[in-house]
PDB file of N, CA and C in Angstrom:
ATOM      1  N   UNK A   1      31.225 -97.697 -68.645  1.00  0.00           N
ATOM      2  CA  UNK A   1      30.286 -98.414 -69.469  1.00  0.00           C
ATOM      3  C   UNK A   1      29.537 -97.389 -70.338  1.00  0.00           C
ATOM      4  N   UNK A   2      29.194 -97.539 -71.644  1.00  0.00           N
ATOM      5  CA  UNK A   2      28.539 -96.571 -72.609  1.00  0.00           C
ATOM      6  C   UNK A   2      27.213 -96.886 -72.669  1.00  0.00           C
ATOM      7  N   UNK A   3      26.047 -95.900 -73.018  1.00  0.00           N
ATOM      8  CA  UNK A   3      24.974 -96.350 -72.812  1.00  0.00           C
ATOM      9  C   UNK A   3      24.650 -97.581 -73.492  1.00  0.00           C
ATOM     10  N   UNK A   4      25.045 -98.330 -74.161  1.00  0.00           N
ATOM     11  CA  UNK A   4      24.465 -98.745 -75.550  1.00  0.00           C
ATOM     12  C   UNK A   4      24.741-100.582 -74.821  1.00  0.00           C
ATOM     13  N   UNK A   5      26.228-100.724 -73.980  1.00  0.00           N
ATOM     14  CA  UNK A   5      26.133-101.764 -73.409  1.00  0.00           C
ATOM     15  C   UNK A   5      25.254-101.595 -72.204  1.00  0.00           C
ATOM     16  N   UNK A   6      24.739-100.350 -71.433  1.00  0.00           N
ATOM     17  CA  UNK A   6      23.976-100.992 -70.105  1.00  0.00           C
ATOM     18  C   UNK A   6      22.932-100.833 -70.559  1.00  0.00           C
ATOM     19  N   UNK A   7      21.976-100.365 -71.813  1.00  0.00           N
ATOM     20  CA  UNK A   7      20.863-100.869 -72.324  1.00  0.00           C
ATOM     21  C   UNK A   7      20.901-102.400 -72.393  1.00  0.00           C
ATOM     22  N   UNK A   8      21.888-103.119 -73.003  1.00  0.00           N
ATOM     23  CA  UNK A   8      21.820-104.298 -73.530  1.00  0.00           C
ATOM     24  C   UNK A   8      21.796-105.115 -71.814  1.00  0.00           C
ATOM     25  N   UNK A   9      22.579-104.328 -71.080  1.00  0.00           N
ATOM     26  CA  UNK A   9      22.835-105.843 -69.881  1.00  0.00           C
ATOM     27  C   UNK A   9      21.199-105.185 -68.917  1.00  0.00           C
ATOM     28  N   UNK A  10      20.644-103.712 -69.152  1.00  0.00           N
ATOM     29  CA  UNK A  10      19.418-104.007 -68.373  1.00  0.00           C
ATOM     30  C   UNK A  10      18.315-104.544 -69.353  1.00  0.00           C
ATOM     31  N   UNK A  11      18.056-104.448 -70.230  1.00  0.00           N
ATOM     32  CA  UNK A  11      16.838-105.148 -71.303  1.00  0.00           C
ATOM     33  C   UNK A  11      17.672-106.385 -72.126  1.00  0.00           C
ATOM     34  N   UNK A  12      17.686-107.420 -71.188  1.00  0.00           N
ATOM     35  CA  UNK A  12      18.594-108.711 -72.025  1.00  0.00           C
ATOM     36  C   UNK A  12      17.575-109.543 -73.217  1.00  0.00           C
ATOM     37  N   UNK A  13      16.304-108.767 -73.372  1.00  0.00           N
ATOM     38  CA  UNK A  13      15.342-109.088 -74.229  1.00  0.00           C
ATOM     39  C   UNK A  13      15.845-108.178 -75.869  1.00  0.00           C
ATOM     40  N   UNK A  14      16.531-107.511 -75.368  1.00  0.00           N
ATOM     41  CA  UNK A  14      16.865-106.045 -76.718  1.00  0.00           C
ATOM     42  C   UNK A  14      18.144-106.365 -77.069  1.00  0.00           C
ATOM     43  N   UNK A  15      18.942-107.739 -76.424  1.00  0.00           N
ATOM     44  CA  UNK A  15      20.822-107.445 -76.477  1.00  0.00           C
ATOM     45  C   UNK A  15      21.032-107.788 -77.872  1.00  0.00           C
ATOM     46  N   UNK A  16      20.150-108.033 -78.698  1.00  0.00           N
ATOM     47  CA  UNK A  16      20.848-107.627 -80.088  1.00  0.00           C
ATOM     48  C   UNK A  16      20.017-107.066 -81.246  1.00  0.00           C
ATOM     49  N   UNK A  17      19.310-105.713 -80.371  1.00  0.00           N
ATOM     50  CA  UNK A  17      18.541-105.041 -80.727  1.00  0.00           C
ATOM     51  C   UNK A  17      19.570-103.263 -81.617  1.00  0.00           C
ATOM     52  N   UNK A  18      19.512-103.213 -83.008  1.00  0.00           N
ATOM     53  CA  UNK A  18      20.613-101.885 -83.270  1.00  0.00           C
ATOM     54  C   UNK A  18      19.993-100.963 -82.592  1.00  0.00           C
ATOM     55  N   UNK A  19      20.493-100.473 -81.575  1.00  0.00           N
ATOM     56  CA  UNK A  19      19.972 -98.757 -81.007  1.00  0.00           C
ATOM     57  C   UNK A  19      20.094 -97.968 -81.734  1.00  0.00           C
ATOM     58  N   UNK A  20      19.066 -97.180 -81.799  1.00  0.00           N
ATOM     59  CA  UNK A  20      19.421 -95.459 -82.536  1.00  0.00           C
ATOM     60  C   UNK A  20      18.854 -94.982 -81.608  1.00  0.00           C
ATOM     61  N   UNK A  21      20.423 -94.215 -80.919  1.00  0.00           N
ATOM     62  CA  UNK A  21      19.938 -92.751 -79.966  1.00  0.00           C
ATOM     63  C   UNK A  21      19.667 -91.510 -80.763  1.00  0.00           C
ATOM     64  N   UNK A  22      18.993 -91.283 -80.128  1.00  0.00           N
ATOM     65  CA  UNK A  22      18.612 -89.431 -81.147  1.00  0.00           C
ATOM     66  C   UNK A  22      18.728 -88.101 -79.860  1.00  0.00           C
ATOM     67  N   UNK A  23      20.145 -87.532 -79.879  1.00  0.00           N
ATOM     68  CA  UNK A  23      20.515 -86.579 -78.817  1.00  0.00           C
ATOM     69  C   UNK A  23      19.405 -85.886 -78.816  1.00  0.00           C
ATOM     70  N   UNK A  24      18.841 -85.396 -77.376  1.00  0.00           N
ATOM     71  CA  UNK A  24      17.650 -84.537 -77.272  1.00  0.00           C
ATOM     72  C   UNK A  24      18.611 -83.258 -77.249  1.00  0.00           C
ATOM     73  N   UNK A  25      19.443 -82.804 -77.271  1.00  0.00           N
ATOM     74  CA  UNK A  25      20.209 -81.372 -76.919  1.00  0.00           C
ATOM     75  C   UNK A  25      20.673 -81.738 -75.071  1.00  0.00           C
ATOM     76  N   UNK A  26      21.170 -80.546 -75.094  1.00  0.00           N
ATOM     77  CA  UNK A  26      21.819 -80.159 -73.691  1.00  0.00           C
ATOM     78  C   UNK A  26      20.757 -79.995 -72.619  1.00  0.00           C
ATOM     79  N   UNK A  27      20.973 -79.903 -71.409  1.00  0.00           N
ATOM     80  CA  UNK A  27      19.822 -79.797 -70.741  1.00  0.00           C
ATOM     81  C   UNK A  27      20.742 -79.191 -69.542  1.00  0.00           C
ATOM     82  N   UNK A  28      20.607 -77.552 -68.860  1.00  0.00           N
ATOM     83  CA  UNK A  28      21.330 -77.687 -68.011  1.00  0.00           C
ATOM     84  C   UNK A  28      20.673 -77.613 -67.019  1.00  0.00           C
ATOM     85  N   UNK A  29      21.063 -77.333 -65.567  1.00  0.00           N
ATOM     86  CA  UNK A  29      20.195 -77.351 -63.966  1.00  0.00           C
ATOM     87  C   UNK A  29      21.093 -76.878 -63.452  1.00  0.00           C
ATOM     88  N   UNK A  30      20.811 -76.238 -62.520  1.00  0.00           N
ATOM     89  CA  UNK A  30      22.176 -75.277 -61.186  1.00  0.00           C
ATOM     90  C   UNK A  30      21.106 -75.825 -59.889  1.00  0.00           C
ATOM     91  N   UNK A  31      21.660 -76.303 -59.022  1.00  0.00           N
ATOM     92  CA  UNK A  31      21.051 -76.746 -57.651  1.00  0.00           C
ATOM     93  C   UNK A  31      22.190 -76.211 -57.139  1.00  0.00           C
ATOM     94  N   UNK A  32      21.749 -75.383 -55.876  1.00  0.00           N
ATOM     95  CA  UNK A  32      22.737 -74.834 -54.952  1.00  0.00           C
ATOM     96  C   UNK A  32      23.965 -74.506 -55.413  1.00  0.00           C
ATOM     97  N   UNK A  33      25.395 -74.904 -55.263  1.00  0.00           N
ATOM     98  CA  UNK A  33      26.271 -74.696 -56.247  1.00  0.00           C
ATOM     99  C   UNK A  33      26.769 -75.222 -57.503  1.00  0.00           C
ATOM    100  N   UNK A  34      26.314 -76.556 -57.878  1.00  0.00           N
ATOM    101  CA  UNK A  34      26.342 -77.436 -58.413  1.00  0.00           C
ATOM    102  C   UNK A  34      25.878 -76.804 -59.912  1.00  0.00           C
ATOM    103  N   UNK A  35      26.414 -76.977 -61.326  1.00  0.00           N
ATOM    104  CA  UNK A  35      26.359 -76.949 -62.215  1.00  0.00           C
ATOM    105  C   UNK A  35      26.035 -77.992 -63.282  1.00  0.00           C
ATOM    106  N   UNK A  36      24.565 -78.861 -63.706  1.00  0.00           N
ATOM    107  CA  UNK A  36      24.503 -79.632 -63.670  1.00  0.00           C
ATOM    108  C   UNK A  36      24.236 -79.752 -65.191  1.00  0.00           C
ATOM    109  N   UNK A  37      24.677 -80.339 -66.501  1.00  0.00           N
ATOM    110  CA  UNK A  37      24.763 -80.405 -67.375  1.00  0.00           C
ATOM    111  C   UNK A  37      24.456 -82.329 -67.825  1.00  0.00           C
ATOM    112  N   UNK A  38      22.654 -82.242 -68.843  1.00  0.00           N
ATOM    113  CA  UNK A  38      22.384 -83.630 -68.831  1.00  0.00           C
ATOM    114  C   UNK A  38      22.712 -84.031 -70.472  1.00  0.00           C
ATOM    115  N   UNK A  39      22.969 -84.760 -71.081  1.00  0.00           N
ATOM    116  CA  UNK A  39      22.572 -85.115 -72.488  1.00  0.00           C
ATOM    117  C   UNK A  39      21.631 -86.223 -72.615  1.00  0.00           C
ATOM    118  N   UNK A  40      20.270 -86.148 -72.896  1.00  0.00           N
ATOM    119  CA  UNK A  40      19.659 -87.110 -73.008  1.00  0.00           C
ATOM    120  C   UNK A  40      19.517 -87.478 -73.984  1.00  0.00           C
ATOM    121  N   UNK A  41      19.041 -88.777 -74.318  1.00  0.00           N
ATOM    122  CA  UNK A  41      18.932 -89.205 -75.802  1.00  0.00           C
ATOM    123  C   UNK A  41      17.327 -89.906 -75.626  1.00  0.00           C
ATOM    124  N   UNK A  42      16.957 -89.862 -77.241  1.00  0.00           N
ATOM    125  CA  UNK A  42      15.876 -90.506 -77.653  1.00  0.00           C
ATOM    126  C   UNK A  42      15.722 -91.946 -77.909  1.00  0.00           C
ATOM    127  N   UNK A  43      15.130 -92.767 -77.638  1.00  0.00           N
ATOM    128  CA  UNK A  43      15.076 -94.192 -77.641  1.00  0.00           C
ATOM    129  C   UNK A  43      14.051 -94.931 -77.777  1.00  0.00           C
ATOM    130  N   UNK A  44      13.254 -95.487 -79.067  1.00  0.00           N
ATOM    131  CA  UNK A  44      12.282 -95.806 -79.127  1.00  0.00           C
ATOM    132  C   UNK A  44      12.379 -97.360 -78.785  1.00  0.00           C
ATOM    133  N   UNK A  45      11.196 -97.713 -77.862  1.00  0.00           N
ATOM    134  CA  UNK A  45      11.077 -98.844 -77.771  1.00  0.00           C
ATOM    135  C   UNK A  45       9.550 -99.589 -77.858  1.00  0.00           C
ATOM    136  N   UNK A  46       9.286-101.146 -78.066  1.00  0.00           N
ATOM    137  CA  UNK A  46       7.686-101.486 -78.114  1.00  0.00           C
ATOM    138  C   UNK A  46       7.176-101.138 -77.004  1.00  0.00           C
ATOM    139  N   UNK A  47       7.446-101.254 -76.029  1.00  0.00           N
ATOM    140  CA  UNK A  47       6.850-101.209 -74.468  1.00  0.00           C
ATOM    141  C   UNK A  47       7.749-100.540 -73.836  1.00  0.00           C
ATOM    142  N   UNK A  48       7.097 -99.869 -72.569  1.00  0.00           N
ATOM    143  CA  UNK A  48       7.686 -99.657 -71.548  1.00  0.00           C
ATOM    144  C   UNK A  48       8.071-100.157 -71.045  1.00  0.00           C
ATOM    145  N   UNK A  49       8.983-100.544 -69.706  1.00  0.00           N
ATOM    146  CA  UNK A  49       9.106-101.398 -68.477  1.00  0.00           C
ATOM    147  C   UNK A  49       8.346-101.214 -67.953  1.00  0.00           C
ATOM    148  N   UNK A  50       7.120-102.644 -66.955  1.00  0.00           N
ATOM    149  CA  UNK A  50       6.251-102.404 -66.520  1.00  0.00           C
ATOM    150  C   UNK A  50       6.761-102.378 -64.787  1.00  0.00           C
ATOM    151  N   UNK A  51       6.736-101.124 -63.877  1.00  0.00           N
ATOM    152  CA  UNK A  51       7.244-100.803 -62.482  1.00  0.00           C
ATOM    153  C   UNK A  51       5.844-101.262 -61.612  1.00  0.00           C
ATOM    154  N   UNK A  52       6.292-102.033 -61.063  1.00  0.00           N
ATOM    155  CA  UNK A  52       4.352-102.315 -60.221  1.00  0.00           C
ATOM    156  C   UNK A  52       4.414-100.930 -59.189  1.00  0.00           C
ATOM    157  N   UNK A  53       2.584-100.551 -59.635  1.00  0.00           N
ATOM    158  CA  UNK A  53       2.590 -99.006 -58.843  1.00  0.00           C
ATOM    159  C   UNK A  53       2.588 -98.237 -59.956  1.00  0.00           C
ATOM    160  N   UNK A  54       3.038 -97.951 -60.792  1.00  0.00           N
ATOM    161  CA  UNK A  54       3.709 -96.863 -61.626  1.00  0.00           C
ATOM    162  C   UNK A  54       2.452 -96.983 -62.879  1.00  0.00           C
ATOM    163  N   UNK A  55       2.576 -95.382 -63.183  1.00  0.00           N
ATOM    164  CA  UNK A  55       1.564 -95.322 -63.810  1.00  0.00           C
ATOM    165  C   UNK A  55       2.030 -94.681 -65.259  1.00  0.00           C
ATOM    166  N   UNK A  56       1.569 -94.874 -66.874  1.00  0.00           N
ATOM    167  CA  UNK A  56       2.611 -94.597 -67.512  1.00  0.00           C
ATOM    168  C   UNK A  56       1.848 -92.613 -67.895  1.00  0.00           C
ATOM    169  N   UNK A  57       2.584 -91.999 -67.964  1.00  0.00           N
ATOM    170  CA  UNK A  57       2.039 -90.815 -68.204  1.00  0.00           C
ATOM    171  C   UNK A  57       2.927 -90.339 -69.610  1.00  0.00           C
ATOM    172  N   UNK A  58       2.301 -89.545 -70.571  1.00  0.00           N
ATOM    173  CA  UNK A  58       2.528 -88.850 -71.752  1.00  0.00           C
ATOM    174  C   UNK A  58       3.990 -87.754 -71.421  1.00  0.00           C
ATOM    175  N   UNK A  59       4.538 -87.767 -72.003  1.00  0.00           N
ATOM    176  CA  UNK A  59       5.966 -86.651 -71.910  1.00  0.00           C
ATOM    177  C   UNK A  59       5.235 -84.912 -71.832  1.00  0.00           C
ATOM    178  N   UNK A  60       4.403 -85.560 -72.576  1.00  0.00           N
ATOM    179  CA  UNK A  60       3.703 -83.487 -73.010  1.00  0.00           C
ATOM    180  C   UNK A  60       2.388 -83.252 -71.244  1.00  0.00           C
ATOM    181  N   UNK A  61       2.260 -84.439 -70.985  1.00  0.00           N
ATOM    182  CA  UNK A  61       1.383 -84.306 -69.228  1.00  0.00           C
ATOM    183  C   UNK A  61       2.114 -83.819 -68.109  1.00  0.00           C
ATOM    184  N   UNK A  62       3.593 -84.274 -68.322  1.00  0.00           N
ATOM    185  CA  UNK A  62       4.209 -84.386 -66.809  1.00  0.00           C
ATOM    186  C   UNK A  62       4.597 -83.545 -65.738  1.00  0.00           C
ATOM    187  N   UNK A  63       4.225 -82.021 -66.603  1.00  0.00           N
ATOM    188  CA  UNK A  63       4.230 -80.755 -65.890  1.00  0.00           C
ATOM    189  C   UNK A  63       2.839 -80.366 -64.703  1.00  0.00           C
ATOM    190  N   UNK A  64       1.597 -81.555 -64.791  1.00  0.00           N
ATOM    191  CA  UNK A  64       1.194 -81.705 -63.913  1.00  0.00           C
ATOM    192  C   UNK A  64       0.976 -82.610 -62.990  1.00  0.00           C
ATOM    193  N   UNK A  65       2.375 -83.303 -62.795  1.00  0.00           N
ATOM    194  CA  UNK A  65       3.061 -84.414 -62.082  1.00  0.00           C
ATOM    195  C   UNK A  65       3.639 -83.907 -61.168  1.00  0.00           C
ATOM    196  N   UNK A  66       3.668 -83.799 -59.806  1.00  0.00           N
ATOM    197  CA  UNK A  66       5.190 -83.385 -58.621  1.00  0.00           C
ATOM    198  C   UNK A  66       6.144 -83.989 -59.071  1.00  0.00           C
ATOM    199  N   UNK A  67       6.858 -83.347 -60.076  1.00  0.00           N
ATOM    200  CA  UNK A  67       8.374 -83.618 -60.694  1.00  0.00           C
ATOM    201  C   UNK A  67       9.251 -82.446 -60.267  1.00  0.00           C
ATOM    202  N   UNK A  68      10.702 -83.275 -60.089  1.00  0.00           N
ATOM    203  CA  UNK A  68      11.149 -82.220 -60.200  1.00  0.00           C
ATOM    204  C   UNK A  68      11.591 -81.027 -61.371  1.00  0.00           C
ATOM    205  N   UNK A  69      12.276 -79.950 -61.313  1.00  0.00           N
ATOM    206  CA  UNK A  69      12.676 -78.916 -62.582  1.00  0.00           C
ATOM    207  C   UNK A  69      13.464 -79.567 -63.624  1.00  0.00           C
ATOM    208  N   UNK A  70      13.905 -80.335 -62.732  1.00  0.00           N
ATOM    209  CA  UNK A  70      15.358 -80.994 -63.731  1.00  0.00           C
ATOM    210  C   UNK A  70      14.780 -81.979 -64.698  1.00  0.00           C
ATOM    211  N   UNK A  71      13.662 -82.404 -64.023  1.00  0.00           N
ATOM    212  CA  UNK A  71      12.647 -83.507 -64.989  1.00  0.00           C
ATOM    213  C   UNK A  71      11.782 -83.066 -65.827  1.00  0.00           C
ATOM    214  N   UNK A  72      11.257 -81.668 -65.561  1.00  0.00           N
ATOM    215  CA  UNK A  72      10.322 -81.036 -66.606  1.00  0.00           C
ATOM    216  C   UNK A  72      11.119 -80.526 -67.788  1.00  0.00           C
ATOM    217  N   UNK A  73      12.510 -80.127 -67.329  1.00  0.00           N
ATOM    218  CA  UNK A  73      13.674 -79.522 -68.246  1.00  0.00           C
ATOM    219  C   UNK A  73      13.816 -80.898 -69.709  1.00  0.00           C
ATOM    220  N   UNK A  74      14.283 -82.265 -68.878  1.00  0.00           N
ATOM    221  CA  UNK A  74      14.577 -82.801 -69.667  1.00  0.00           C
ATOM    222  C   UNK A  74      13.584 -83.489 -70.975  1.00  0.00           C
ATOM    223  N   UNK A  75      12.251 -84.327 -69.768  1.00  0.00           N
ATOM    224  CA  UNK A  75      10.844 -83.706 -70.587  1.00  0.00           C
ATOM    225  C   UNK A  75      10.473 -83.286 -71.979  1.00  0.00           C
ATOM    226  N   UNK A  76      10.890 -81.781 -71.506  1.00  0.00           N
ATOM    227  CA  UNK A  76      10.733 -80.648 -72.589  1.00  0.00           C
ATOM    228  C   UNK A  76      11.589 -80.428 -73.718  1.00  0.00           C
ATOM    229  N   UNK A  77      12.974 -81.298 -73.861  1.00  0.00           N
ATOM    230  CA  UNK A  77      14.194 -81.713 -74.768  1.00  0.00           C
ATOM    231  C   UNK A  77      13.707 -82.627 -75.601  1.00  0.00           C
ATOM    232  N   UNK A  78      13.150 -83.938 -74.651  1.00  0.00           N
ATOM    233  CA  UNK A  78      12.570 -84.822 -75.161  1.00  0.00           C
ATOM    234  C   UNK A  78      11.492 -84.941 -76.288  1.00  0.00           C
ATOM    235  N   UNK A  79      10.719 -83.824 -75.722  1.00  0.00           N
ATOM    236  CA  UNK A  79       9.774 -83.360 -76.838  1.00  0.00           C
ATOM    237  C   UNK A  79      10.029 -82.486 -77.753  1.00  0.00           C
ATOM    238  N   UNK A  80      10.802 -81.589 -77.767  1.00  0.00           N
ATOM    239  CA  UNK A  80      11.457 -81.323 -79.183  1.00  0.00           C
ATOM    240  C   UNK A  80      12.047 -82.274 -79.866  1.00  0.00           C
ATOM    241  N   UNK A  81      12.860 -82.647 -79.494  1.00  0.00           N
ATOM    242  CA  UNK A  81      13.977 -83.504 -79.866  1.00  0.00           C
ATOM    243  C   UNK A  81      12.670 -84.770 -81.231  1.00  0.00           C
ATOM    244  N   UNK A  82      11.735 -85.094 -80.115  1.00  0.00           N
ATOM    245  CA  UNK A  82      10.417 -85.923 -81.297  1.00  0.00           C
ATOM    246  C   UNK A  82      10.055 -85.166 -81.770  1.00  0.00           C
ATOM    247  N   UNK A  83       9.899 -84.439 -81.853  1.00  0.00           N
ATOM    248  CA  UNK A  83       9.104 -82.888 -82.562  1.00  0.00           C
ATOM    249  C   UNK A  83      10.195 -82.995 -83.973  1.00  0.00           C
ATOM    250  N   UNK A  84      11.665 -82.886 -83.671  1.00  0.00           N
ATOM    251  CA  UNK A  84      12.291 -82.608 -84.865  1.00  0.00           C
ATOM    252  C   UNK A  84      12.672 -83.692 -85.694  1.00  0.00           C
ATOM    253  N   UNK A  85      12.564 -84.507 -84.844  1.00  0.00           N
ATOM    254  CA  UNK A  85      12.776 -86.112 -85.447  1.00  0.00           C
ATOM    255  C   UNK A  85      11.636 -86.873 -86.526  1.00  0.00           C
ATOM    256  N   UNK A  86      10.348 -86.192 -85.793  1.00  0.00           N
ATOM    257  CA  UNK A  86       9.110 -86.795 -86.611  1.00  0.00           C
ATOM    258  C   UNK A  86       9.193 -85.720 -88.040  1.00  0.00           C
ATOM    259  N   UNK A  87       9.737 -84.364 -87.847  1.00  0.00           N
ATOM    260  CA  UNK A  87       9.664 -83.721 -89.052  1.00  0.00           C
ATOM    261  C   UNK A  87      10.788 -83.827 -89.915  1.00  0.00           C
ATOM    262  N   UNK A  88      11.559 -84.734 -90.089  1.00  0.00           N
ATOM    263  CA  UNK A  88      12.437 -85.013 -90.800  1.00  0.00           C
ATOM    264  C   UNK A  88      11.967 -86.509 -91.258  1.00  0.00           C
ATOM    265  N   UNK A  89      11.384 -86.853 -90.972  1.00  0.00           N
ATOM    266  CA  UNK A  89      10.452 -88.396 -91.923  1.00  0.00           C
ATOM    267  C   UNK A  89       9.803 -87.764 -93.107  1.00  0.00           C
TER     268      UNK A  89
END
């Protein structure tokens, strides 16, 4: 399945919404032996999903969150990635 259909079958409010992903870059992680290589993409949406419990925190905060590396890594893609996106408007 490609991202673009399991966006549509988990947000059945968006299923005929045009996506524009915006690649954040590569993101890699090594855990134990494991070689772990992410591509995340950018995805603007009106709202969040609301998780009961869950609290929504800023991308540029989350380094003082108990996250893991692999999450501050990607995070930190994320925010370039808007960083280069907003300077090309």
């Amino acid at each position: 399945m490609d991202l673009i259909t399991f966006l549509r079958k988990e947000l059945p409010e968006e299923r005929n919404r045009d996506w524009e992903l915006v690649p954040a870059g590569k993101v890699r992680h090594a855990v134990t032996y494991r070689a772990i290589t992410l591509l995340p993409f950018l995805i603007e949406v009106k709202n969040l999903p609301r998780v009961a419990g869950a609290k929504q925190v800023p991308l540029a905060d989350i380094s003082s969150l108990p996250v893991s590396n692999l999450t501050r890594k990607v995070a930190r893609a994320a925010l370039a990635a808007a960083t280069l996106a907003r300077a090309k408007q």
